[in-house]
Every structure is written in structure tokens, then in C-alpha cells.
N, C-alpha and C. Protein backbone atom coordinates (compact mmCIF):
# COMPACT_ATOMS: atom_id res chain seq x y z
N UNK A 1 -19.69 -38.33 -31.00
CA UNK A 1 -20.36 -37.41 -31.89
C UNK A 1 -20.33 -36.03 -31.28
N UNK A 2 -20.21 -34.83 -31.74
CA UNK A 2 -20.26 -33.66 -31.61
C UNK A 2 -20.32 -33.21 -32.74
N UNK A 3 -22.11 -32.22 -31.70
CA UNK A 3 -22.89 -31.28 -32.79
C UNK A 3 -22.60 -29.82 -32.84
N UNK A 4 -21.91 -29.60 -33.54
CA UNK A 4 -21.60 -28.05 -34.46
C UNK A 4 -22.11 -27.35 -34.14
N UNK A 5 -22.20 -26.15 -34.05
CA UNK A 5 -22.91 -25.00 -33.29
C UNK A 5 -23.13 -24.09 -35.05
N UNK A 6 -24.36 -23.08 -35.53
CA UNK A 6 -24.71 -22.82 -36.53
C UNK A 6 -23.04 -21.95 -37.36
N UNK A 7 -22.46 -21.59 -36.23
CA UNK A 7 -21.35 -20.06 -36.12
C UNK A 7 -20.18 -21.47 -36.76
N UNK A 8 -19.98 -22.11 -36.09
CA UNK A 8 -19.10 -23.45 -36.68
C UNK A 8 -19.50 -24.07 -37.63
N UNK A 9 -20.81 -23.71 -38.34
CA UNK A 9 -20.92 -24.01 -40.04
C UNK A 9 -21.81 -25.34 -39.71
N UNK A 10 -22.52 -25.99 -38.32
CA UNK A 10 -23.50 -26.72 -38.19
C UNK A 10 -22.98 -28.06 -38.71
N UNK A 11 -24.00 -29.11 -38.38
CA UNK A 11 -23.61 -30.47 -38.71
C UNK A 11 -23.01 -31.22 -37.59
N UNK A 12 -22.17 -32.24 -37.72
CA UNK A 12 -22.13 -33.00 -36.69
C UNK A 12 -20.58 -33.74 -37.21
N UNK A 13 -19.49 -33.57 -36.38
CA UNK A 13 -18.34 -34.69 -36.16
C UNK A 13 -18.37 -35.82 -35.85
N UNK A 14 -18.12 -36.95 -36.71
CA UNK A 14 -18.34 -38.17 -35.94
C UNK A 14 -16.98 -38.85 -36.23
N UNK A 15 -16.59 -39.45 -34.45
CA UNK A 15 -15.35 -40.41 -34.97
C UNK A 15 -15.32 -41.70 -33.80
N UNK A 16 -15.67 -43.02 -35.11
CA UNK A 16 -15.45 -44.35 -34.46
C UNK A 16 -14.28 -44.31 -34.76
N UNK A 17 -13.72 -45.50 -33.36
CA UNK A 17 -12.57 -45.84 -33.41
C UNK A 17 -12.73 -46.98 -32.71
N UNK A 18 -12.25 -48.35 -33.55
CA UNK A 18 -12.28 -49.58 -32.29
C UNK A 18 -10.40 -49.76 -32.59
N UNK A 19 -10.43 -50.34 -31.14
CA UNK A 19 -8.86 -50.55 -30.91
C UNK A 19 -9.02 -52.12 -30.45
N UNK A 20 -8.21 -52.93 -30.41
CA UNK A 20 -7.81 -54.08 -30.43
C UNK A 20 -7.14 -54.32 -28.50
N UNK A 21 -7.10 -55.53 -28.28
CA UNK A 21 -6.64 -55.52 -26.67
C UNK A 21 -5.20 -54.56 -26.57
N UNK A 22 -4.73 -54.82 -27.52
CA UNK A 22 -3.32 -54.17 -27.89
C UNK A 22 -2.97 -52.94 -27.43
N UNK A 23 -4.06 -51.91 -27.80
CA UNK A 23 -4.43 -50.60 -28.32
C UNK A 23 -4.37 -50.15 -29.74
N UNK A 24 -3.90 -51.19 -30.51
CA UNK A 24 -4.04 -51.03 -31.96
C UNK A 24 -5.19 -50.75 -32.68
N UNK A 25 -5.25 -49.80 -33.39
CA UNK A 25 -6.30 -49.34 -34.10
C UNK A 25 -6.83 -50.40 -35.14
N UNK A 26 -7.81 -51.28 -34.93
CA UNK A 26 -8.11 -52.14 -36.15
C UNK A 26 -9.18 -51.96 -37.07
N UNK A 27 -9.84 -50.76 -36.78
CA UNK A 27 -11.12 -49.89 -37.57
C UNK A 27 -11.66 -48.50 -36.96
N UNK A 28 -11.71 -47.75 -38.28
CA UNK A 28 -12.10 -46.28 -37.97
C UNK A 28 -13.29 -45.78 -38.82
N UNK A 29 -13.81 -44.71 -38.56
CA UNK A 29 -14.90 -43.79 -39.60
C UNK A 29 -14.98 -42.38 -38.77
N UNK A 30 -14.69 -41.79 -39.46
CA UNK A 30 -14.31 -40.21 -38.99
C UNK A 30 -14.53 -39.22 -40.34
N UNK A 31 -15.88 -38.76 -39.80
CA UNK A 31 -17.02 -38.13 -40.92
C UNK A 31 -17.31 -36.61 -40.13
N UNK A 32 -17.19 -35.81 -41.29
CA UNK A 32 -17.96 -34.63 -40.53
C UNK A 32 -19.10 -34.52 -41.98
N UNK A 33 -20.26 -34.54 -41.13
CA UNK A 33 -22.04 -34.44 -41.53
C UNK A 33 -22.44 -33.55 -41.52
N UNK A 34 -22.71 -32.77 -42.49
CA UNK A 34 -23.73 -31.60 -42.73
C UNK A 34 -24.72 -31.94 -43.99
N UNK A 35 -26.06 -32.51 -43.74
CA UNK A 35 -27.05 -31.90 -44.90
C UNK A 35 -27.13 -30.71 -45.79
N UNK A 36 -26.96 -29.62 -44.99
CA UNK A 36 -27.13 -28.27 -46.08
C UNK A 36 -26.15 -28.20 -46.68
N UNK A 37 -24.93 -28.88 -46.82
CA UNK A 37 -23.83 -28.88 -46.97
C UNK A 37 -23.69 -30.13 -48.82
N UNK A 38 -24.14 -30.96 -48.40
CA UNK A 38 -24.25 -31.87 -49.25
C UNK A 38 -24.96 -33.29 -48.76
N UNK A 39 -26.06 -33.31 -49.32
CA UNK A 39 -27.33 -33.77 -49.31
C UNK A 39 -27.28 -35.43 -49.67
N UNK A 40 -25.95 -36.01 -50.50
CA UNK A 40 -25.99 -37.31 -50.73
C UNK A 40 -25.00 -38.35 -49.68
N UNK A 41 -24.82 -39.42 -49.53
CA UNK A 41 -23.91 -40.46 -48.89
C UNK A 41 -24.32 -39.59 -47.51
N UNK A 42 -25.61 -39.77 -47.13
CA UNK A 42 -26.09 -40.05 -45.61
C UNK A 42 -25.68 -38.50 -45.05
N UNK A 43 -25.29 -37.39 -46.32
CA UNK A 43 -24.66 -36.49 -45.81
C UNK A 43 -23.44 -35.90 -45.04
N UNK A 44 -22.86 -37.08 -45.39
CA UNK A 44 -20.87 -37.03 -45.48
C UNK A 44 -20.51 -35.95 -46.49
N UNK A 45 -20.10 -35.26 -45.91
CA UNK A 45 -19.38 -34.25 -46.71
C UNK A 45 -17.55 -34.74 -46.81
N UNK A 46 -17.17 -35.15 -45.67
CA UNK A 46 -15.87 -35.25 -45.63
C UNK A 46 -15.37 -36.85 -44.69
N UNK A 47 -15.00 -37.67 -45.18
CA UNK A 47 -15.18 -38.91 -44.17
C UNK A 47 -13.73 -39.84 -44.46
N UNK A 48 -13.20 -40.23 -43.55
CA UNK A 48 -11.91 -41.59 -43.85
C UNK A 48 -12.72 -42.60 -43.30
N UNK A 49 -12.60 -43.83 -43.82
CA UNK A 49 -12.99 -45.03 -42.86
C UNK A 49 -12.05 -46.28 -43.66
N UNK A 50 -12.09 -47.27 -42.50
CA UNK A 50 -11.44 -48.90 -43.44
C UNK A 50 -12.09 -49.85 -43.31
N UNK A 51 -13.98 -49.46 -43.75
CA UNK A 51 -14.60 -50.30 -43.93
C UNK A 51 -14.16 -51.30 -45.13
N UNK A 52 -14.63 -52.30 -45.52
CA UNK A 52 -13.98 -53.46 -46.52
C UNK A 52 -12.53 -53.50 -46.46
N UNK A 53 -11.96 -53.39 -45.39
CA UNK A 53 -10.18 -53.53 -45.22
C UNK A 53 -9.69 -53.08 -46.35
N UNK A 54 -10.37 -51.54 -47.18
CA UNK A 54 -9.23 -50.83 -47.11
C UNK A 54 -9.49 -49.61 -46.87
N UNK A 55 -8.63 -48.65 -46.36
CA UNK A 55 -8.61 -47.18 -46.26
C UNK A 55 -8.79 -46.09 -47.47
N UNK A 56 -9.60 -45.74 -46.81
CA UNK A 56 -10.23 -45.01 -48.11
C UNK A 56 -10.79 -43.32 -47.81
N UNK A 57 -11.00 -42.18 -48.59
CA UNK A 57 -11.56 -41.08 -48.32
C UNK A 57 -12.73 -40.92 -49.07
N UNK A 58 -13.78 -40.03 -48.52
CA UNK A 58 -14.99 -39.44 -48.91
C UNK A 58 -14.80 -38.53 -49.03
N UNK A 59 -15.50 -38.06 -50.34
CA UNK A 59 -15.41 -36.32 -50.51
C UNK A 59 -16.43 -35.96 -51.11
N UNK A 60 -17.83 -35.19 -50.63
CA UNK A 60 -19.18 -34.94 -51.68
C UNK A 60 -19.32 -36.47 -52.25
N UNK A 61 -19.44 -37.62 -51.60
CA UNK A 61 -19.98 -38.56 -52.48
C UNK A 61 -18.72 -39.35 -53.54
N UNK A 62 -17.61 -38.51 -53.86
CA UNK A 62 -16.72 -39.21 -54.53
C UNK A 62 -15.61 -40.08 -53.60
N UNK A 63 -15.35 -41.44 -53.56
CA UNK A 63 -14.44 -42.26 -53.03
C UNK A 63 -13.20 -42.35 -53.75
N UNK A 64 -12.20 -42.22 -52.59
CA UNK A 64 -10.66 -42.50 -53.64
C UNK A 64 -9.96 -42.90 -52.04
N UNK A 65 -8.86 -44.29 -52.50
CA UNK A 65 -8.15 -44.99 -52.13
C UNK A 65 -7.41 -43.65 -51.47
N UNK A 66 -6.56 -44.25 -49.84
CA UNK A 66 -5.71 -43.65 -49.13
C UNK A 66 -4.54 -43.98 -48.78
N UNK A 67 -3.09 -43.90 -49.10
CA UNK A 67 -2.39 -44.85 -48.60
C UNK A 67 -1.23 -43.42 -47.80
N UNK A 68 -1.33 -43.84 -46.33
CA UNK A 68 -0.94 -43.42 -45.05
C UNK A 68 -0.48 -44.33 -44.71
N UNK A 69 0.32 -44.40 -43.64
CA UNK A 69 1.49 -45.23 -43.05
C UNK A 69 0.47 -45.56 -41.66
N UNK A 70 -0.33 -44.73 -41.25
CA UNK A 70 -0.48 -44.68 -39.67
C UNK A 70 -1.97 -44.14 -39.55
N UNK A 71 -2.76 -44.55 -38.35
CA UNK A 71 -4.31 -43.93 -37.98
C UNK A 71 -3.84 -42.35 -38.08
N UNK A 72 -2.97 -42.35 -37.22
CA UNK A 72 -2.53 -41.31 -37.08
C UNK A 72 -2.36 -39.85 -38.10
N UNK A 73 -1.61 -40.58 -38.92
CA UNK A 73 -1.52 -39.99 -40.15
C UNK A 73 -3.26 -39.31 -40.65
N UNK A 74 -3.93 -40.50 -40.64
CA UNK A 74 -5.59 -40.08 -41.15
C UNK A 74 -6.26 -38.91 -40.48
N UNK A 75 -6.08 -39.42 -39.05
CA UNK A 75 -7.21 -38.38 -38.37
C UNK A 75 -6.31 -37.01 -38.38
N UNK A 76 -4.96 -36.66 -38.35
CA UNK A 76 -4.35 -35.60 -38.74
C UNK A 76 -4.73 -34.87 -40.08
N UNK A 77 -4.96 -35.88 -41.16
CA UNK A 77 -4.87 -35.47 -42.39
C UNK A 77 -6.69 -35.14 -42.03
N UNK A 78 -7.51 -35.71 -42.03
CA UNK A 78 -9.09 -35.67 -41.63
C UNK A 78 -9.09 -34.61 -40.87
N UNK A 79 -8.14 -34.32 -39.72
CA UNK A 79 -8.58 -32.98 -38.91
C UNK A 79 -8.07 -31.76 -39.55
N UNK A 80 -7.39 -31.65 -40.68
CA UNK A 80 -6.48 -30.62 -41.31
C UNK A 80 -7.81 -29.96 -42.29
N UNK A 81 -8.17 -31.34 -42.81
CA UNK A 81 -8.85 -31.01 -43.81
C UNK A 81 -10.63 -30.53 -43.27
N UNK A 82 -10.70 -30.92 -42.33
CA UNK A 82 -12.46 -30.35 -41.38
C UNK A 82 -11.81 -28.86 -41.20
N UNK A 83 -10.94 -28.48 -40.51
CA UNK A 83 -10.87 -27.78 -40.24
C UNK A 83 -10.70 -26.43 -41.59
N UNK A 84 -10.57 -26.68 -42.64
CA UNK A 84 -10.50 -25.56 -43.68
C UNK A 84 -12.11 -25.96 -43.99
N UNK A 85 -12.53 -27.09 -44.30
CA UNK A 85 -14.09 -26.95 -44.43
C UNK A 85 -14.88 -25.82 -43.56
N UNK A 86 -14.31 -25.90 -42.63
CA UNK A 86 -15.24 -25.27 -41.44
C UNK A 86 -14.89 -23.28 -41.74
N UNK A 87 -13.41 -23.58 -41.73
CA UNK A 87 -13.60 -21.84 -42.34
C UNK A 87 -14.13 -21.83 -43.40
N UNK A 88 -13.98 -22.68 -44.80
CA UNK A 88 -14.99 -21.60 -45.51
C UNK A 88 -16.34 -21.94 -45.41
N UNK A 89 -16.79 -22.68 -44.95
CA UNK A 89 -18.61 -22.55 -44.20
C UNK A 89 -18.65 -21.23 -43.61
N UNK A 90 -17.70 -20.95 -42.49
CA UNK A 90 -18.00 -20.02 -41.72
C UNK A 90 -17.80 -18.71 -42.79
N UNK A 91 -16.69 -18.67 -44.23
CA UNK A 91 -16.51 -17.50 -44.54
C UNK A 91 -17.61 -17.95 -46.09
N UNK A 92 -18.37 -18.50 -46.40
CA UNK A 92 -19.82 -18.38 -46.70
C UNK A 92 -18.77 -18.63 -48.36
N UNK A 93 -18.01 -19.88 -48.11
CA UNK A 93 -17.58 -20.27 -49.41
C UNK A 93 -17.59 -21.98 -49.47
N UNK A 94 -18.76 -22.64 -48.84
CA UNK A 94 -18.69 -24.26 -49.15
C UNK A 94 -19.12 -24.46 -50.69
């Protein structure tokens, strides 16, 4: 978990990851949390996870199916997409 500083648009990054003896990724949830931001689903503003075996995205509360080849692929696509959240928080357009 890492907590946001107010200048970084506040809230909190969170990313589980369990890996398998392997190192294979066999479950994730990688949420960035802000309340003032949007107030419903525990205050997920932006989240991937493969809870119920399948991969899926959060967005404000709306769920829609993900189909990526790779973890990899997710937390890239998840870090692409925090990261424009976070500018327009910071440029006072969430």
C-alpha cells in the first residue's frame, strides 16, 4: 500500500499480488483509492483484479471484462491508466 501525498491527488495505491512456487502470478488486485474522488465500491476509483477467475476492470463502480495475454500486460495497462488519473487530479479535472 502507498499513501498519496495531497500534491499527488491523495488516496492510496494498493497492489496484491500472490505468485505460485513457480513465480507465476495466480491472483492480483491493483486499486488506486480515493474517497473524495469517488465515494462508492469501498472507494475504488480505478482497480484490475481476478477475483472469481476472471480478469476484470473497475472504473467509478462500473465492471467490464479484460482480456490481456499477461499480468504484465494489466499492471502496465493499470499503471498507464493511474498515472493520467493522477494528472488530472493534480490539474483539478477528476
Amino acid at each position: 500500500r502507498l499513501y498519496l501525498s495531497p500534491r499527488r491527488g491523495g488516496g492510496m495505491l494498493r497492489r496484491e499480488i500472490w505468485v505460485d512456487h513457480t513465480g507465476q502470478v495466480v491472483r492480483y488486485n491493483l486499486a488506486y483509492i480515493n474517497h473524495l474522488i469517488y465515494a462508492g465500491d469501498n472507494g475504488r476509483v480505478l482497480g484490475y483484479d481476478s477475483a472469481h477467475a476472471t480478469h476484470h476492470r473497475h472504473y467509478r463502480g462500473m465492471v467490464s471484462a479484460v482480456h490481456l495475454e499477461s499480468f504484465e500486460q494489466i499492471e502496465a495497462r493499470f499503471q498507464a491508466e493511474w498515472t493520467a488519473l493522477e494528472k488530472a487530479v493534480r490539474h483539478g479535472k477528476n
